[in-house]
C-alpha atoms as a PDB file:
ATOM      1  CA  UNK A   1       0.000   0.000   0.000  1.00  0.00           C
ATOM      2  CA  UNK A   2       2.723   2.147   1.064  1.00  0.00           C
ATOM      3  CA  UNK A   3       4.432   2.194  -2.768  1.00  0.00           C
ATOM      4  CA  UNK A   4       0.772   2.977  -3.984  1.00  0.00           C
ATOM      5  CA  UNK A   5       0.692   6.096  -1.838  1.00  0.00           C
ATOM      6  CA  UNK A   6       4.265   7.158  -2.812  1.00  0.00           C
ATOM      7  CA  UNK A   7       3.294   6.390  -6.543  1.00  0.00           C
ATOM      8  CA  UNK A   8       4.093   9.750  -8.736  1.00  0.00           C
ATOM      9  CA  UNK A   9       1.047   7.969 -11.329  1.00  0.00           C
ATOM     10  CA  UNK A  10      -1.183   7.947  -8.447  1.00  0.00           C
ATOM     11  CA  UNK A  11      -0.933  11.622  -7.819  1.00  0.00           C
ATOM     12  CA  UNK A  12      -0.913  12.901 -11.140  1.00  0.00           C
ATOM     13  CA  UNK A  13      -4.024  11.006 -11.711  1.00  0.00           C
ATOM     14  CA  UNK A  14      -5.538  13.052  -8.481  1.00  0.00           C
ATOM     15  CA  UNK A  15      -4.033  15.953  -9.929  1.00  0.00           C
ATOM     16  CA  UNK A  16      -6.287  15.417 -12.840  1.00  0.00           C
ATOM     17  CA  UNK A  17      -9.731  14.213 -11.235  1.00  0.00           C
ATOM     18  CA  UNK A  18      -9.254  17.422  -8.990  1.00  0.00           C
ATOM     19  CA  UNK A  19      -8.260  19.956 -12.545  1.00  0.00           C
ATOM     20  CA  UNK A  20     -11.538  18.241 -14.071  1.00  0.00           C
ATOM     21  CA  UNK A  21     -13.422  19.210 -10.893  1.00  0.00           C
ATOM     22  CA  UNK A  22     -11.583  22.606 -10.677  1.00  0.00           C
ATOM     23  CA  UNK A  23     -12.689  23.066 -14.207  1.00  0.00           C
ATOM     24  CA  UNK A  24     -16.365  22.089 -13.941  1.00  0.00           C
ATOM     25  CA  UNK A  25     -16.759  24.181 -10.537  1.00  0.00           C
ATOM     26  CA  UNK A  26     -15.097  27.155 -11.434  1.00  0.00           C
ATOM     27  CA  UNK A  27     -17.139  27.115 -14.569  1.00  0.00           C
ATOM     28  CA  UNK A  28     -20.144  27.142 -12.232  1.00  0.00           C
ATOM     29  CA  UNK A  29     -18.482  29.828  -9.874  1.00  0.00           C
ATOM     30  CA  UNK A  30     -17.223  32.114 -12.205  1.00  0.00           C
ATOM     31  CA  UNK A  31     -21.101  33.230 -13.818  1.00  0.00           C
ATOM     32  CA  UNK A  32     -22.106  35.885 -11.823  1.00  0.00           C
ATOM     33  CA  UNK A  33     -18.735  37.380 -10.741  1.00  0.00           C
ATOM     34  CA  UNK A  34     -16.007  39.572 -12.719  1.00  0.00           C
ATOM     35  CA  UNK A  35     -12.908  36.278 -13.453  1.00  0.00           C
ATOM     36  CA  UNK A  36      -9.949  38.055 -12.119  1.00  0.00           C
ATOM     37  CA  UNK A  37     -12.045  38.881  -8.798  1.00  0.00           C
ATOM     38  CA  UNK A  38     -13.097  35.257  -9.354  1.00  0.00           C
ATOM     39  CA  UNK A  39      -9.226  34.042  -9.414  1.00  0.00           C
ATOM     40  CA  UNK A  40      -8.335  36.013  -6.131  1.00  0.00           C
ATOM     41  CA  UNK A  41     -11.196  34.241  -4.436  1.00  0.00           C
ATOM     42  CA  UNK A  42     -10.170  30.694  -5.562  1.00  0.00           C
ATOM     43  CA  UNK A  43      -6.408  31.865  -4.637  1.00  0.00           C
ATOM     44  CA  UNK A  44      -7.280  32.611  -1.138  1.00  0.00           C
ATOM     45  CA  UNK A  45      -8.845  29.352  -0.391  1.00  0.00           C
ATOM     46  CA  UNK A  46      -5.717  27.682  -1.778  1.00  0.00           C
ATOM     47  CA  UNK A  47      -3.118  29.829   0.146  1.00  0.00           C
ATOM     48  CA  UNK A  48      -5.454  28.931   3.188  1.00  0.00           C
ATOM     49  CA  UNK A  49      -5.466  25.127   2.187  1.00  0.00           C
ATOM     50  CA  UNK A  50      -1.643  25.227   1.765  1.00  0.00           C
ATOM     51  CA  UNK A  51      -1.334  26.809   5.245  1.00  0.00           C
ATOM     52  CA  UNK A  52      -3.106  24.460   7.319  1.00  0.00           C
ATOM     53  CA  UNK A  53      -1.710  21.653   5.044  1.00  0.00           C
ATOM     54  CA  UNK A  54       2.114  22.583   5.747  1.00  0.00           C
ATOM     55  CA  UNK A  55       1.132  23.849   9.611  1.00  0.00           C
ATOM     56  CA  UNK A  56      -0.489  20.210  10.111  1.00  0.00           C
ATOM     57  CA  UNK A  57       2.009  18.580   8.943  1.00  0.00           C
ATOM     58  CA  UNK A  58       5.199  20.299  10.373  1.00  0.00           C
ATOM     59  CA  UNK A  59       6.244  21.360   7.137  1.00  0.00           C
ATOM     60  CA  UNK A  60       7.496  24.989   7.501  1.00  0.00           C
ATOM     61  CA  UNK A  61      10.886  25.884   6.582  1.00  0.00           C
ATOM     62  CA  UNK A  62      13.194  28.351   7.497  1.00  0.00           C
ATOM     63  CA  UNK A  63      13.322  31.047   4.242  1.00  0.00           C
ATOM     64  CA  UNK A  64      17.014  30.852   4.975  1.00  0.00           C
ATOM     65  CA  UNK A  65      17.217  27.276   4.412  1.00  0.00           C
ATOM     66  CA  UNK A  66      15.885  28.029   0.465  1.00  0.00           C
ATOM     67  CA  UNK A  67      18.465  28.652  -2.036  1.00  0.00           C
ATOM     68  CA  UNK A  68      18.010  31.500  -4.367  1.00  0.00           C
ATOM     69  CA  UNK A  69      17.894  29.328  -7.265  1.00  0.00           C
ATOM     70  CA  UNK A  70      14.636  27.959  -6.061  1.00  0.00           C
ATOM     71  CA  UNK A  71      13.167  31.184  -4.892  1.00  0.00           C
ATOM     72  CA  UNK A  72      14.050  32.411  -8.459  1.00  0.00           C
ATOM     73  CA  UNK A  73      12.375  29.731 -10.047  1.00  0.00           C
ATOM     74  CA  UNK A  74       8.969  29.127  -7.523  1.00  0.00           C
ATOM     75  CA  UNK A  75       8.910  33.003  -7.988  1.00  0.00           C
ATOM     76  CA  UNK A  76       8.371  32.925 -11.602  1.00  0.00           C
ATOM     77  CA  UNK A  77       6.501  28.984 -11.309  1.00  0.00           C
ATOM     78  CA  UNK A  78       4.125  31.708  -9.016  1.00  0.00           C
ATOM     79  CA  UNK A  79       3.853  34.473 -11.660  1.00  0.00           C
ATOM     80  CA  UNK A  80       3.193  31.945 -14.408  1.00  0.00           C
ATOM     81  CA  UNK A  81       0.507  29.787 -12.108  1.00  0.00           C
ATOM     82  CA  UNK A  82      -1.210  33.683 -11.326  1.00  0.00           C
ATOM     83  CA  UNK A  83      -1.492  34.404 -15.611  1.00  0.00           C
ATOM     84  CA  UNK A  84      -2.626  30.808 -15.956  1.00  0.00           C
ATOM     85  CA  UNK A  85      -5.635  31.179 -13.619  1.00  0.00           C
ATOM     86  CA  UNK A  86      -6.445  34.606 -14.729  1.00  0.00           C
ATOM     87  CA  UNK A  87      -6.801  33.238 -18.387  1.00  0.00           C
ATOM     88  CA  UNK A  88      -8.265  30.110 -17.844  1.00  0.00           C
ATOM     89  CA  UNK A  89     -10.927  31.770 -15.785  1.00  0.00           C
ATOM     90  CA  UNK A  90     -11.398  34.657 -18.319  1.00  0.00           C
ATOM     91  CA  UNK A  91     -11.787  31.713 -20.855  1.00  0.00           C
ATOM     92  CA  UNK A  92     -14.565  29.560 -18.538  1.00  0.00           C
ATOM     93  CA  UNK A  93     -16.169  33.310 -18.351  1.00  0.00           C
ATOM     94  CA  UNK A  94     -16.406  33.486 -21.974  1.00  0.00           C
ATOM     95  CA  UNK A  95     -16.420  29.423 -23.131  1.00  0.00           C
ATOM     96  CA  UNK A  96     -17.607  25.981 -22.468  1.00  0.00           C
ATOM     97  CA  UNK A  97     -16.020  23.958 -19.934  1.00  0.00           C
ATOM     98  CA  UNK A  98     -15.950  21.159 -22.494  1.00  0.00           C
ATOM     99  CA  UNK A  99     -14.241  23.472 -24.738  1.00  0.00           C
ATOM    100  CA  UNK A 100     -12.199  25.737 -22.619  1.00  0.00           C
ATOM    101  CA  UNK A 101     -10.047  22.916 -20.420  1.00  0.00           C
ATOM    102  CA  UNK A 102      -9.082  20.503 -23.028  1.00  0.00           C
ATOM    103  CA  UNK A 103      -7.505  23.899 -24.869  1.00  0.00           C
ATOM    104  CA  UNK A 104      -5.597  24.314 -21.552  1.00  0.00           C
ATOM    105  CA  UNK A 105      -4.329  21.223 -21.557  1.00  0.00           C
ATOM    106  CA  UNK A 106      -2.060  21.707 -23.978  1.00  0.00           C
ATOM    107  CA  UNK A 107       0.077  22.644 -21.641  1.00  0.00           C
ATOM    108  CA  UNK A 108       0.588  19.116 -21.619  1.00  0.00           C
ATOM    109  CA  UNK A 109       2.063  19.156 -25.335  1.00  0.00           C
ATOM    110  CA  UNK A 110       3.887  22.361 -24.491  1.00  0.00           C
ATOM    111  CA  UNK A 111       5.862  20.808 -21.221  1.00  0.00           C
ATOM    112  CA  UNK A 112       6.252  17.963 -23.324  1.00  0.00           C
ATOM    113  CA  UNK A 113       8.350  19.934 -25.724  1.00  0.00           C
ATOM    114  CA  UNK A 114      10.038  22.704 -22.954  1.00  0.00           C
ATOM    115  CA  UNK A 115      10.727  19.509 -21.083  1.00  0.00           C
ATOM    116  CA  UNK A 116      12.847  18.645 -24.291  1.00  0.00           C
ATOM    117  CA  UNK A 117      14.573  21.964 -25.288  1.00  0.00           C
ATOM    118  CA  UNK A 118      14.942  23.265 -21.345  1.00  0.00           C
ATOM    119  CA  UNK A 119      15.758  20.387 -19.031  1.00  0.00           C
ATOM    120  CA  UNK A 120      17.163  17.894 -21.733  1.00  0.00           C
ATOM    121  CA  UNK A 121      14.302  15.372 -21.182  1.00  0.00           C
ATOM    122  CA  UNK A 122      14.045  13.097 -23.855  1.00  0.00           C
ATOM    123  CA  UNK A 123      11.296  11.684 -25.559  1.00  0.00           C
ATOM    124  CA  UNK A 124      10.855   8.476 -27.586  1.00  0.00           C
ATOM    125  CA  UNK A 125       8.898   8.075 -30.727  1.00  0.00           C
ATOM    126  CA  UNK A 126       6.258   6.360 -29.130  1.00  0.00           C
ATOM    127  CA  UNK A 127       6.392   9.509 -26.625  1.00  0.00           C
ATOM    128  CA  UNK A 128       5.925  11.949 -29.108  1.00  0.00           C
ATOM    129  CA  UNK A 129       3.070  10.088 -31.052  1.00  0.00           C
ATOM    130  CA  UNK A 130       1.398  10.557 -27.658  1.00  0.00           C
ATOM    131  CA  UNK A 131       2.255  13.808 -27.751  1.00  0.00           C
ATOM    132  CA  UNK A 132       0.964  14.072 -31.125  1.00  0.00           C
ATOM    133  CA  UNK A 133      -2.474  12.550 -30.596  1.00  0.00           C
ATOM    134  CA  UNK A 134      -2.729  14.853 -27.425  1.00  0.00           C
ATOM    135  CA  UNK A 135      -2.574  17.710 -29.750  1.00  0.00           C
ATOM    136  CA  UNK A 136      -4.569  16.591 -31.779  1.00  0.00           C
ATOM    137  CA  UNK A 137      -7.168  15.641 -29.758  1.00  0.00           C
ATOM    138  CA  UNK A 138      -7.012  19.226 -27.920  1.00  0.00           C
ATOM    139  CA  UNK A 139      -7.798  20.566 -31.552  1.00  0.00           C
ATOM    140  CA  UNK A 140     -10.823  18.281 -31.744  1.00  0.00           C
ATOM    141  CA  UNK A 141     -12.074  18.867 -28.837  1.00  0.00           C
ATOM    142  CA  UNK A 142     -12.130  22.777 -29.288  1.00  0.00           C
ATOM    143  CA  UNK A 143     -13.844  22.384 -32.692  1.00  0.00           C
ATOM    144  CA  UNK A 144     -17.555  23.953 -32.262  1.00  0.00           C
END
């Protein structure tokens, strides 16, 4: 059970039941209210999440324990997280669901291909047919 819980497939496939969710909720939330206001609202409740989270779990660290490499870099991961959630919900203000977050998730194609020309990942052919089809079915899926 243990190797289950410490699976990275096992999280990533949370990560996506909770995005769908996030997606269809937001969608929901987002009707009545002005999307950036929207944004800060879902922002607090994650920064207040996040707190408890790290407080209940003895997580805290010292911010002179960080190197400034990874303050750098969770700095900008921040800034580009803050313009993601702006536009997606600006999108769900203006779009379907069903349209709007498979176009996001080409994200998926594009860290596929960062991953590649950034952090020297590499990719095998049967990799970037997946890749491919991804795409591809992003483009379908936005079709009207």
């Amino acid at each position: 059970m243990r190797s289950v819980v410490l699976s990275w497939q096992l999280w990533a496939l949370l990560s996506a039941g909770f995005a769908a969710l996030t997606a269809i909720f937001a969608k929901v939330g987002v009707g009545g209210i002005n999307p950036d206001f929207a944004t800060l609202l879902r922002t607090l409740v994650v920064v207040a999440l996040l707190a408890v989270l790290v407080t209940a779990t003895h997580q805290w660290q010292s911010p002179g324990s960080l190197s400034g490499r990874s303050v750098v870099f969770l700095v900008l991961s921040g800034l580009a997280t803050g313009a993601s959630w702006l536009c997606y919900f600006r999108a769900l203000k203006l779009g379907d669901a069903a349209r709007v977050a498979p176009l996001d998730k080409l994200s998926v194609v594009l860290v596929a291909v960062f991953g590649v020309l950034f952090l020297g990942e590499r990719l095998s052919a049967v990799n970037w047919a997946g890749v491919a089809l991804i795409a591809a079915g992003v483009v379908l899926l936005a079709l009207r």
